[in-house]
PDB file of N, CA and C in Angstrom:
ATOM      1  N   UNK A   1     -32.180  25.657 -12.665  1.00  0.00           N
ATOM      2  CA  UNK A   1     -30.948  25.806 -13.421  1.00  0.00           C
ATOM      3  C   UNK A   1     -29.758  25.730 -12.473  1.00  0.00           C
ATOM      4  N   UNK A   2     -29.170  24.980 -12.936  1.00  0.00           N
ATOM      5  CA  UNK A   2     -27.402  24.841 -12.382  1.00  0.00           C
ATOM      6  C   UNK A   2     -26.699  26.259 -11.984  1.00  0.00           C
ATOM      7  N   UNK A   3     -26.264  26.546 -11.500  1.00  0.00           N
ATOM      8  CA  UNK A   3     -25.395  27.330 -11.221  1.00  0.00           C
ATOM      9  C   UNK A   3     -23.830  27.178 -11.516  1.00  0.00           C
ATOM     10  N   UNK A   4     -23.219  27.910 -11.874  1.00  0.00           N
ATOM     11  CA  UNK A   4     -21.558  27.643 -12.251  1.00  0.00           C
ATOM     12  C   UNK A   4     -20.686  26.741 -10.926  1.00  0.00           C
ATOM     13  N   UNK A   5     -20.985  27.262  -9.985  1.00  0.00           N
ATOM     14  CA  UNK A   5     -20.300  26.575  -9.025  1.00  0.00           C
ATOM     15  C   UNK A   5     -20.416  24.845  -8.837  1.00  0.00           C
ATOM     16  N   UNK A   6     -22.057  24.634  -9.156  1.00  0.00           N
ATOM     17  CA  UNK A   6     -22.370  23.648  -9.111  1.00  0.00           C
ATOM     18  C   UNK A   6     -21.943  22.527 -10.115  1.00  0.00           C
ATOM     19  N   UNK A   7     -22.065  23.057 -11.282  1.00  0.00           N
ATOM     20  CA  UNK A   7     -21.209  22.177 -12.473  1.00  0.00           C
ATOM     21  C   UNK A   7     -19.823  22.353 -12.675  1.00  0.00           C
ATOM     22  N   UNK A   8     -19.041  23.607 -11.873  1.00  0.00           N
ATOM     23  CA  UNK A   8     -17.613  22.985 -11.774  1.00  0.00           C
ATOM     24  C   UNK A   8     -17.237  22.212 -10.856  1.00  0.00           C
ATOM     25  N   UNK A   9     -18.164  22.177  -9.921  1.00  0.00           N
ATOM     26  CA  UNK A   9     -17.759  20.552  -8.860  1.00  0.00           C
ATOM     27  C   UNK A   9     -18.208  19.656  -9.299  1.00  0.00           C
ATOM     28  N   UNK A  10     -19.282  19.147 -10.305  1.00  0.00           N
ATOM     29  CA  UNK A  10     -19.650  17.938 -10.943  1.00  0.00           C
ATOM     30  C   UNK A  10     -18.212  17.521 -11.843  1.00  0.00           C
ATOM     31  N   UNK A  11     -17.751  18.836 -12.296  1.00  0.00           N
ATOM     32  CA  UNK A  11     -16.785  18.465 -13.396  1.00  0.00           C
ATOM     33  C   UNK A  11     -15.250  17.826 -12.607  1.00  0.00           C
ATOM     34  N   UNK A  12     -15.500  18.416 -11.404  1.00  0.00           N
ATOM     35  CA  UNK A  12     -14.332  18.083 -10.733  1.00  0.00           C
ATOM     36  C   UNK A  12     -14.031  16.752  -9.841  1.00  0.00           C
ATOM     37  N   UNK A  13     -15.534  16.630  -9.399  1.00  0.00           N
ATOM     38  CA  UNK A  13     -15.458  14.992  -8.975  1.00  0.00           C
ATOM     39  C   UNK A  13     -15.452  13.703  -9.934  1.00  0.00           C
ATOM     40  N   UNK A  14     -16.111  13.927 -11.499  1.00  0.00           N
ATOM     41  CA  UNK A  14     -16.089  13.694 -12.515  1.00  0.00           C
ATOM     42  C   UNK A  14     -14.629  13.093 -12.839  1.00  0.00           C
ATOM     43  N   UNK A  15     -13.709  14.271 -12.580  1.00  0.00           N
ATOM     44  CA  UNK A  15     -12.339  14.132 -13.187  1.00  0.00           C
ATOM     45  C   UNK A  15     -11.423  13.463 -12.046  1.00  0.00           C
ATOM     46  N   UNK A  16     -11.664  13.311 -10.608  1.00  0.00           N
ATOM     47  CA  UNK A  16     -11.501  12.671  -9.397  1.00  0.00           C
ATOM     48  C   UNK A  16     -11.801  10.951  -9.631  1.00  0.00           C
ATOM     49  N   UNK A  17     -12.989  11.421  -9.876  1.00  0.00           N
ATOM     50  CA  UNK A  17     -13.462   9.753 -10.318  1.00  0.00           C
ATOM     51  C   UNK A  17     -12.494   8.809 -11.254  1.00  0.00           C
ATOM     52  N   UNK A  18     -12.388   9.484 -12.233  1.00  0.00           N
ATOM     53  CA  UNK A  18     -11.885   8.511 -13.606  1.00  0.00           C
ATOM     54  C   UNK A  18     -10.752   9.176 -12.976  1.00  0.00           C
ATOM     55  N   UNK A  19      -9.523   9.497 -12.711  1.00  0.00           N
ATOM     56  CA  UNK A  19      -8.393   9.427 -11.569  1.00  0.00           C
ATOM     57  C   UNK A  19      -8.262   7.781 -10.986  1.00  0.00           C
ATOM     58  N   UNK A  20      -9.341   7.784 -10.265  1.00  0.00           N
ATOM     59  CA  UNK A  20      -9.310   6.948  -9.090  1.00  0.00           C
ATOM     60  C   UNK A  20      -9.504   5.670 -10.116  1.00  0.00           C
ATOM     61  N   UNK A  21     -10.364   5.565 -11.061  1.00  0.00           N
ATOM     62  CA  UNK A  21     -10.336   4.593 -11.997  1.00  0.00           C
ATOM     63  C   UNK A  21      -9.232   4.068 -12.348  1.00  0.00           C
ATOM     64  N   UNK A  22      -8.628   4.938 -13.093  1.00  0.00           N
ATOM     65  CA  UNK A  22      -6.966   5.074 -13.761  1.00  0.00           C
ATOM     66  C   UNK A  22      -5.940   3.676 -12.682  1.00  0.00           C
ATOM     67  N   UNK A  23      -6.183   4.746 -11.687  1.00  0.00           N
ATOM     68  CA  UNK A  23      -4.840   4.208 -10.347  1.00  0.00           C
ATOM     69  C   UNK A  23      -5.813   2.515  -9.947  1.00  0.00           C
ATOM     70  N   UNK A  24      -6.627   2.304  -9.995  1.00  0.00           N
ATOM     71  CA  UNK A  24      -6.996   1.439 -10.139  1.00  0.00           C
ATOM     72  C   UNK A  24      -7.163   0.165 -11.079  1.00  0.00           C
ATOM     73  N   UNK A  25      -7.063   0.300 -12.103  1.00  0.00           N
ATOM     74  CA  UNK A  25      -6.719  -0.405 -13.345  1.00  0.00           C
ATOM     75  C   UNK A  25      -5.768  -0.567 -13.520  1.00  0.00           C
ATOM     76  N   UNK A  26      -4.744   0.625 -13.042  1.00  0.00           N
ATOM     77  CA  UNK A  26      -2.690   0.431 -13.224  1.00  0.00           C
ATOM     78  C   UNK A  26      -2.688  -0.558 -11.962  1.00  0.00           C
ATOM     79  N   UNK A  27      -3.242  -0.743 -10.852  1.00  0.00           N
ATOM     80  CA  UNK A  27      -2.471  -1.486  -9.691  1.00  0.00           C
ATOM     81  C   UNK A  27      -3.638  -2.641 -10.225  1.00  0.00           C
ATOM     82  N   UNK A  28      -4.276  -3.047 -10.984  1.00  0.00           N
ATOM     83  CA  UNK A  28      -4.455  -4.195 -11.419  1.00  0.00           C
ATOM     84  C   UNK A  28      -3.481  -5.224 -12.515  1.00  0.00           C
ATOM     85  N   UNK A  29      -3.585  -3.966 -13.268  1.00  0.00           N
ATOM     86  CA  UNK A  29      -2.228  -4.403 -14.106  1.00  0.00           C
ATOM     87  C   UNK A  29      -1.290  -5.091 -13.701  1.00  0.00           C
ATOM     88  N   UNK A  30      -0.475  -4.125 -12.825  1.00  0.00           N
ATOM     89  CA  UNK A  30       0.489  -4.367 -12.011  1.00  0.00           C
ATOM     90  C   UNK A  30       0.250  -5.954 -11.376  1.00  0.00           C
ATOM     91  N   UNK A  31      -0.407  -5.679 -10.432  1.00  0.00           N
ATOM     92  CA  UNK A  31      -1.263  -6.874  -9.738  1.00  0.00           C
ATOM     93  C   UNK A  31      -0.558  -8.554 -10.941  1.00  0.00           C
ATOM     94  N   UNK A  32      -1.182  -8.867 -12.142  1.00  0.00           N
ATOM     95  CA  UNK A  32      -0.958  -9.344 -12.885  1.00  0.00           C
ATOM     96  C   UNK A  32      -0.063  -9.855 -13.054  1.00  0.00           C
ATOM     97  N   UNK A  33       0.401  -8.624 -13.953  1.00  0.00           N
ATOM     98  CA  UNK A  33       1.295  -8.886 -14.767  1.00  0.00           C
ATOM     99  C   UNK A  33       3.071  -9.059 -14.340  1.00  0.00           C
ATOM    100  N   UNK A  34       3.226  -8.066 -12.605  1.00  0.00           N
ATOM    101  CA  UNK A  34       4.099  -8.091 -11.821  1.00  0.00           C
ATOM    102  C   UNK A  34       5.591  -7.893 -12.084  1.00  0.00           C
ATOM    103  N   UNK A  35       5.412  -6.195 -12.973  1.00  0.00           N
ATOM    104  CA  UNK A  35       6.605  -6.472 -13.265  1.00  0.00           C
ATOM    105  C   UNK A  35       7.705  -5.529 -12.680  1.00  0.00           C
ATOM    106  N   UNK A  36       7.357  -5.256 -11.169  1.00  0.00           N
ATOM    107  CA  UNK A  36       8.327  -5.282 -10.452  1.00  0.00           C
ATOM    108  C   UNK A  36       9.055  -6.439  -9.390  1.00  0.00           C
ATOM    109  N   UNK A  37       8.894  -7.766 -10.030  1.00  0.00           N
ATOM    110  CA  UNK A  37       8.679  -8.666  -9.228  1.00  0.00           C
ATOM    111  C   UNK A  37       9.860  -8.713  -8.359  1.00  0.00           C
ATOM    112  N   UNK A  38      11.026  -8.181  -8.889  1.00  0.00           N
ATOM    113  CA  UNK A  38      11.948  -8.145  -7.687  1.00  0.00           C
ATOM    114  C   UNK A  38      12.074  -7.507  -6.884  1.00  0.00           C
ATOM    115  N   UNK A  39      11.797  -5.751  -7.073  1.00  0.00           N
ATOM    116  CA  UNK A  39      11.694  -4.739  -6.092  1.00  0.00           C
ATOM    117  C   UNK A  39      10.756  -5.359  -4.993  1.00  0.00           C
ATOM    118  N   UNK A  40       9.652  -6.168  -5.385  1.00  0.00           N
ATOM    119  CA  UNK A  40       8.440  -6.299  -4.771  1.00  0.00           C
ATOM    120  C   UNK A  40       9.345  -7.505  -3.586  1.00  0.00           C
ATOM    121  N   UNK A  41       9.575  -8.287  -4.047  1.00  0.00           N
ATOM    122  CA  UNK A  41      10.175  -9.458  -3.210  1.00  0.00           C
ATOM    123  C   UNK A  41      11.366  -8.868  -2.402  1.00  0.00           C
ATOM    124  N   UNK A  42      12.261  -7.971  -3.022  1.00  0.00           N
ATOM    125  CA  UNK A  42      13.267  -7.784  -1.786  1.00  0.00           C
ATOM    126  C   UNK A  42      12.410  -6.542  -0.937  1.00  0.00           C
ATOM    127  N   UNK A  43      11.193  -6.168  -1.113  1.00  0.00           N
ATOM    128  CA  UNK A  43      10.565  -5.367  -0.104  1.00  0.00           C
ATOM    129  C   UNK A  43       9.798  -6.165   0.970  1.00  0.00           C
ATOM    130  N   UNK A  44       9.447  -7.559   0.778  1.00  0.00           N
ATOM    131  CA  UNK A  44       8.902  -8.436   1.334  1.00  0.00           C
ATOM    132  C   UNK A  44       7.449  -7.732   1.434  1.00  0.00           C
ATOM    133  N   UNK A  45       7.252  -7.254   0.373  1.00  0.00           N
ATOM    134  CA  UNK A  45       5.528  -6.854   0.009  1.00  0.00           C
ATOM    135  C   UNK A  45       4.862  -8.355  -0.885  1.00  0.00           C
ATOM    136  N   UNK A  46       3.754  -8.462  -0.760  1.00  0.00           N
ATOM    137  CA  UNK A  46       2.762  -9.391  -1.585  1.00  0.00           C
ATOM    138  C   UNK A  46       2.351  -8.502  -2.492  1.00  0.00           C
ATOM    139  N   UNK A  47       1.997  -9.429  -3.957  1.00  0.00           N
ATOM    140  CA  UNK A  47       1.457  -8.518  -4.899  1.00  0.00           C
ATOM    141  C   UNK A  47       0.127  -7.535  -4.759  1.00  0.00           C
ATOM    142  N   UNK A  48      -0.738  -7.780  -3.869  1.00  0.00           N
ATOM    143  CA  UNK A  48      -1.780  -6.683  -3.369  1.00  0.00           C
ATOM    144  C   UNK A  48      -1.105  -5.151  -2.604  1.00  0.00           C
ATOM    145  N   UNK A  49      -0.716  -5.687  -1.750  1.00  0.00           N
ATOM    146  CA  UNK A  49       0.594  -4.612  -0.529  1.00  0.00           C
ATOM    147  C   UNK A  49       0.561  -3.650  -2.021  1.00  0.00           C
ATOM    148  N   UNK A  50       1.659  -4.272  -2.643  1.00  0.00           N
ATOM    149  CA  UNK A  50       3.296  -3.560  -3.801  1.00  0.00           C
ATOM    150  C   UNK A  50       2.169  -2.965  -4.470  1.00  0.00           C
ATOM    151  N   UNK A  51       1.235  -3.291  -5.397  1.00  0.00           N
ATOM    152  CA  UNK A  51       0.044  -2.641  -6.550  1.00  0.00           C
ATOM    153  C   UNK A  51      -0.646  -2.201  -6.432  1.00  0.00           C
ATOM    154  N   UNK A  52      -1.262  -2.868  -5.373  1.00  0.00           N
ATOM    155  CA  UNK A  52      -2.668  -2.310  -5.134  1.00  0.00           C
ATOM    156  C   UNK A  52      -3.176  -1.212  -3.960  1.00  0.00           C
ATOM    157  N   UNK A  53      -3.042  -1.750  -2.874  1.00  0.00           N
ATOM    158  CA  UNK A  53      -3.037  -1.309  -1.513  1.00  0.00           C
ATOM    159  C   UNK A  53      -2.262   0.106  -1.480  1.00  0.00           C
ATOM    160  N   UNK A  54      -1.858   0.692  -2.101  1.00  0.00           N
ATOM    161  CA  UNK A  54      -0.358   1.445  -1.860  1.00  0.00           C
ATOM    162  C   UNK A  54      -0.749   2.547  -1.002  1.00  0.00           C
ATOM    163  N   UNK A  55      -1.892   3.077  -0.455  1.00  0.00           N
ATOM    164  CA  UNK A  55      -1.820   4.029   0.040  1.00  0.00           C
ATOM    165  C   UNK A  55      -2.327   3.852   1.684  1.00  0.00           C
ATOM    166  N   UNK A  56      -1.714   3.810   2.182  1.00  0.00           N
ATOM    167  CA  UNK A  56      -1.719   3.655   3.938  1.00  0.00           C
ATOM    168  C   UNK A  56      -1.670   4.574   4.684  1.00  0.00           C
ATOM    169  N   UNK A  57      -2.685   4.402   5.241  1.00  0.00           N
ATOM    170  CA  UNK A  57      -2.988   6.036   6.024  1.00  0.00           C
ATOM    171  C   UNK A  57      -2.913   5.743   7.602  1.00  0.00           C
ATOM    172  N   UNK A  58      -2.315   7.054   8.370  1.00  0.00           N
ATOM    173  CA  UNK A  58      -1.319   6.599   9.570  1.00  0.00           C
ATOM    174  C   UNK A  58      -1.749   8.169  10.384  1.00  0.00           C
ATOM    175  N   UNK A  59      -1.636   8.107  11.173  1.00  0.00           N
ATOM    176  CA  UNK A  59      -1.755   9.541  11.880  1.00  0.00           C
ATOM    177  C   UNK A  59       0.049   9.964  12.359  1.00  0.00           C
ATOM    178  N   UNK A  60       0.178  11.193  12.077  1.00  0.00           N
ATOM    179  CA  UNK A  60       1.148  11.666  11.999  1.00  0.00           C
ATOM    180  C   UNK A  60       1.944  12.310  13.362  1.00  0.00           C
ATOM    181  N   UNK A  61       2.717  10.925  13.455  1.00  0.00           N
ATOM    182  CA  UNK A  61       3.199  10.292  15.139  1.00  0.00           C
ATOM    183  C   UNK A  61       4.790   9.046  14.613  1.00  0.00           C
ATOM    184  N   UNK A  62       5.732   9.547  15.538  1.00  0.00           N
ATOM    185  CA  UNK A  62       6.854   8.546  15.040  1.00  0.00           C
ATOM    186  C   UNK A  62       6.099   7.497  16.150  1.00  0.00           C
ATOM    187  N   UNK A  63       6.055   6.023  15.767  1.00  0.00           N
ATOM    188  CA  UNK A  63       5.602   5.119  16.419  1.00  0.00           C
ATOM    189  C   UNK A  63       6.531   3.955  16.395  1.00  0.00           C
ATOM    190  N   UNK A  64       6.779   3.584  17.598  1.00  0.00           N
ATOM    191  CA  UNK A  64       7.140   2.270  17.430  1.00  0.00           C
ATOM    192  C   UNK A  64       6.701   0.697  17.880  1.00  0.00           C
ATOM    193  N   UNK A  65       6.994  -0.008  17.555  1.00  0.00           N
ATOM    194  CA  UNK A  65       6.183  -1.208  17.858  1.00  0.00           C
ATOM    195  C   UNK A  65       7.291  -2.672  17.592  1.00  0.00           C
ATOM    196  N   UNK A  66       6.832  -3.582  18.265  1.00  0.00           N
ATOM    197  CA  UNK A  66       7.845  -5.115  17.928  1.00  0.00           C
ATOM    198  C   UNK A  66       7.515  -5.775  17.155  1.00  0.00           C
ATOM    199  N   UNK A  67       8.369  -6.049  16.382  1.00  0.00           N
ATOM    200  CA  UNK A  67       7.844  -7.236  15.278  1.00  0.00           C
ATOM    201  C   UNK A  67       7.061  -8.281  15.954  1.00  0.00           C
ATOM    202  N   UNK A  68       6.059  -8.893  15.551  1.00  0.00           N
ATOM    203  CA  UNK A  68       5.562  -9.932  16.083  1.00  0.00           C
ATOM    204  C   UNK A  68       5.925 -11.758  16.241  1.00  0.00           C
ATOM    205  N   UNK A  69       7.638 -11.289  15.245  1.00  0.00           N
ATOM    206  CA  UNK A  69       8.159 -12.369  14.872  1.00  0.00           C
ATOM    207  C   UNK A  69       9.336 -12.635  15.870  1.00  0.00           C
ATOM    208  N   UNK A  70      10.047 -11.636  15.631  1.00  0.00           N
ATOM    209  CA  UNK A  70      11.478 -11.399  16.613  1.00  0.00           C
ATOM    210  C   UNK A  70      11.200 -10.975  17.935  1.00  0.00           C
ATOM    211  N   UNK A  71      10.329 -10.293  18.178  1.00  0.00           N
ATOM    212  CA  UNK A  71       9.839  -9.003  19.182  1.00  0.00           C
ATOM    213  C   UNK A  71      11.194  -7.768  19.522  1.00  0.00           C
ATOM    214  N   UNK A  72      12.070  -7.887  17.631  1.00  0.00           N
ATOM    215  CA  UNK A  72      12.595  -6.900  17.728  1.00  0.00           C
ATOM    216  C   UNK A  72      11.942  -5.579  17.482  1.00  0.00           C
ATOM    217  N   UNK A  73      12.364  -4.141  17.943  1.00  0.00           N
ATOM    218  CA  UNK A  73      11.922  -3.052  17.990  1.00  0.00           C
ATOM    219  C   UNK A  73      11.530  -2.714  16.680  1.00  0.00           C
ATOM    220  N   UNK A  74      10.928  -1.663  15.971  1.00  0.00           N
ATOM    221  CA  UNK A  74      11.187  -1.171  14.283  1.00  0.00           C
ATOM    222  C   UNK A  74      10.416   0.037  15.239  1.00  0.00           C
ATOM    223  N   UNK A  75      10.568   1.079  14.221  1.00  0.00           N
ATOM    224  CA  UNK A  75      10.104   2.932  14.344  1.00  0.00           C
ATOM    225  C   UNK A  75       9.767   2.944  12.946  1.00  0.00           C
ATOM    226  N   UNK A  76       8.682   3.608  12.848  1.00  0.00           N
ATOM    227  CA  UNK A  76       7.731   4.360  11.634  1.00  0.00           C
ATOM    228  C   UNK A  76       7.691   5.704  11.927  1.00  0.00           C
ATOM    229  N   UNK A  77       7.352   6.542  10.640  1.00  0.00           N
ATOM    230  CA  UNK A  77       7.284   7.861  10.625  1.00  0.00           C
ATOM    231  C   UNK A  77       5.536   8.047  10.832  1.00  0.00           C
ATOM    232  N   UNK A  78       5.253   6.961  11.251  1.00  0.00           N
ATOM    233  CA  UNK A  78       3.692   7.504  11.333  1.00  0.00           C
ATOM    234  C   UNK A  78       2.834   6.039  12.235  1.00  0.00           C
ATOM    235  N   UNK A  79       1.524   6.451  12.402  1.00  0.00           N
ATOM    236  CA  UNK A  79       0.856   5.115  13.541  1.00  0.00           C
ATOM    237  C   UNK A  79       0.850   3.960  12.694  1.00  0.00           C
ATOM    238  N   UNK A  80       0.861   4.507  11.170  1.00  0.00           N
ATOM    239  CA  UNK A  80       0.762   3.474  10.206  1.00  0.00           C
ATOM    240  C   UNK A  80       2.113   2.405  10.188  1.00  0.00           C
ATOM    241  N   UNK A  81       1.754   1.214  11.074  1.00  0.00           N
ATOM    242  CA  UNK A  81       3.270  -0.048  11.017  1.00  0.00           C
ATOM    243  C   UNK A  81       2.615  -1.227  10.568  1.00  0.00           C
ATOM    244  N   UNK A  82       4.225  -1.711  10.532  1.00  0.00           N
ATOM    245  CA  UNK A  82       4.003  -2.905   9.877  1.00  0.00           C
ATOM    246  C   UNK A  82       4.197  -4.226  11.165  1.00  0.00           C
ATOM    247  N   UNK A  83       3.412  -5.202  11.075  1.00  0.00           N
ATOM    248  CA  UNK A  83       3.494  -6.390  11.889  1.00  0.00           C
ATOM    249  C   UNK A  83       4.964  -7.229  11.989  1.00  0.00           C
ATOM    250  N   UNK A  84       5.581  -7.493  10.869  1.00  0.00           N
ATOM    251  CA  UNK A  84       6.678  -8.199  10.607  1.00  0.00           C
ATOM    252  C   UNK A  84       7.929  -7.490   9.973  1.00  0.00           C
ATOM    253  N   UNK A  85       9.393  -7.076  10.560  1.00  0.00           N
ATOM    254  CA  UNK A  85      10.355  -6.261  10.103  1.00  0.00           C
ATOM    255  C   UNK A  85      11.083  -6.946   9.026  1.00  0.00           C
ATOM    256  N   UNK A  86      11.645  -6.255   8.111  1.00  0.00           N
ATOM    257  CA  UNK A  86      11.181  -6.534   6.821  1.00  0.00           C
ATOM    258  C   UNK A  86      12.825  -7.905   6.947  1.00  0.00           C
ATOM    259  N   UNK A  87      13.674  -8.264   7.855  1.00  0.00           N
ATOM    260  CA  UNK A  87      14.368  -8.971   8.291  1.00  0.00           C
ATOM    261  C   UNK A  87      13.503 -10.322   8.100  1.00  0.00           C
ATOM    262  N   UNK A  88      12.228 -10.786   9.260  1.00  0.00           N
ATOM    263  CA  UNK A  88      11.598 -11.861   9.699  1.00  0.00           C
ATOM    264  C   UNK A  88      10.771 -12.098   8.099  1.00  0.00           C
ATOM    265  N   UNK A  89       9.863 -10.844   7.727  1.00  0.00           N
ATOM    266  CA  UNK A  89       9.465 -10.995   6.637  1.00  0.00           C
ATOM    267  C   UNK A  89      10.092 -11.450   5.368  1.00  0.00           C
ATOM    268  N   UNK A  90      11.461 -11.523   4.703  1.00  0.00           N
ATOM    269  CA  UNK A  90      12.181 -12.097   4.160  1.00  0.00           C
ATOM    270  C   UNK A  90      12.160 -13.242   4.762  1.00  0.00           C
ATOM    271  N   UNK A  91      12.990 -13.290   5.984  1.00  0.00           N
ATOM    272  CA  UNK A  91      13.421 -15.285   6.122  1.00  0.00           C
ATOM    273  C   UNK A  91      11.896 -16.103   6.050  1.00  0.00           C
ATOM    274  N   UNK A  92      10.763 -15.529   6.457  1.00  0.00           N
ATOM    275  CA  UNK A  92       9.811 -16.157   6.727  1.00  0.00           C
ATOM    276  C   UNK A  92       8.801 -16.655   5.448  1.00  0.00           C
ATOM    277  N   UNK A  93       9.243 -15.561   4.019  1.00  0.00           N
ATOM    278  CA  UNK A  93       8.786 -15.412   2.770  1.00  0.00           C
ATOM    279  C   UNK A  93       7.053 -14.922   3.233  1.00  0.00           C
ATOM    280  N   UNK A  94       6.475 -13.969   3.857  1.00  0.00           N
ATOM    281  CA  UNK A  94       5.587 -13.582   4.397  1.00  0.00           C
ATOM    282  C   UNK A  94       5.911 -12.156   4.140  1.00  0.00           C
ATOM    283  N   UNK A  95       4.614 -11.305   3.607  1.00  0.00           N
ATOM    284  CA  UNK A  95       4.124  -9.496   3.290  1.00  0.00           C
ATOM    285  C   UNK A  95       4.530  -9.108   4.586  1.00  0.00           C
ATOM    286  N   UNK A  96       5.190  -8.130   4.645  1.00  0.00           N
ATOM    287  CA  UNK A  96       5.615  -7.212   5.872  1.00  0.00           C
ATOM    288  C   UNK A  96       4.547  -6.597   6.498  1.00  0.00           C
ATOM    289  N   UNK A  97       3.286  -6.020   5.290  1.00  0.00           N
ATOM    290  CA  UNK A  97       2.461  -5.175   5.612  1.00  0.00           C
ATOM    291  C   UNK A  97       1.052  -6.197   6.165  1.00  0.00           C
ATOM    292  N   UNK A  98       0.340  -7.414   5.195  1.00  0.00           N
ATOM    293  CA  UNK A  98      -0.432  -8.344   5.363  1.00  0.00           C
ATOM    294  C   UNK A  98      -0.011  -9.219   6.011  1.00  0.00           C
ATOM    295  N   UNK A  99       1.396 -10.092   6.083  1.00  0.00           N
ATOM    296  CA  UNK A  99       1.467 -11.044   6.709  1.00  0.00           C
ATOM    297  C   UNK A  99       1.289 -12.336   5.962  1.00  0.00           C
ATOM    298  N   UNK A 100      -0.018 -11.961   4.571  1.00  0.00           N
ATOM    299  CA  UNK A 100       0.387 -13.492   3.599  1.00  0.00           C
ATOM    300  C   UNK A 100       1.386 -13.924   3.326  1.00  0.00           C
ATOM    301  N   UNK A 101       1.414 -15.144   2.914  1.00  0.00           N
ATOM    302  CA  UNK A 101       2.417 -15.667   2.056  1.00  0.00           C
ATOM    303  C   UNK A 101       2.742 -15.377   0.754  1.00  0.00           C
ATOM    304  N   UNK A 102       4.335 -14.981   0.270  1.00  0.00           N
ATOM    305  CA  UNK A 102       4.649 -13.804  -0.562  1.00  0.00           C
ATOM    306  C   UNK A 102       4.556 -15.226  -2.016  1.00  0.00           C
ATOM    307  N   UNK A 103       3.646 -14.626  -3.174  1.00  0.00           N
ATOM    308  CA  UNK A 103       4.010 -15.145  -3.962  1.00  0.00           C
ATOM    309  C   UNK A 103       4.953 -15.228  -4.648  1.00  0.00           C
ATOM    310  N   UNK A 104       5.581 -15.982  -5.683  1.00  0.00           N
ATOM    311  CA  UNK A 104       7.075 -16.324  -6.081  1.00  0.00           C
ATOM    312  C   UNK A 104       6.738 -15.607  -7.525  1.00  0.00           C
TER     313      UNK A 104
END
């Protein structure tokens, strides 16, 4: 027999799960249907980056690093950076975060 503890953590990863479902089906949506398409473009994110991807995990460190375009400087609040400053990434029409080519 189950124990209480044991079926309120079934119930709780349960409810974790279909969570993670949820946020997953919305950044498909999104993905799609794209209807932040301008926020998304003047962020020089690709539709995966902007919908999908959204959560980037960084160790908690101000870091800095050179664009790989300019080899101007940029600073992050964390190890988590981006390859291209969001300057090169505009003129270049290229994801700040991936580096693809930004769809229109």
């Amino acid at each position: 027999m189950w124990d209480t503890n044991k079926i309120e953590n079934a119930k709780q990863r349960r409810h974790r799960n279909k969570e993670r479902v949820n946020e997953i089906v919305a950044g498909l949506l999104g993905y799609y249907a794209d209807p932040n398409k301008k926020a998304r473009l003047a962020a020089a994110l690709c539709k995966y980056c902007f919908y999908v991807h959204t959560s980037r995990i960084g160790g908690a460190a101000i870091t800095t690093r050179k664009c790989d375009s300019c080899d101007g400087e940029m600073m992050f609040g964390s190890t988590c950076t981006d390859p291209l400053c969001l300057k090169c990434a505009l003129e270049l029409r290229h994801c700040k975060h991936c580096c693809q080519k930004l769809e229109a």
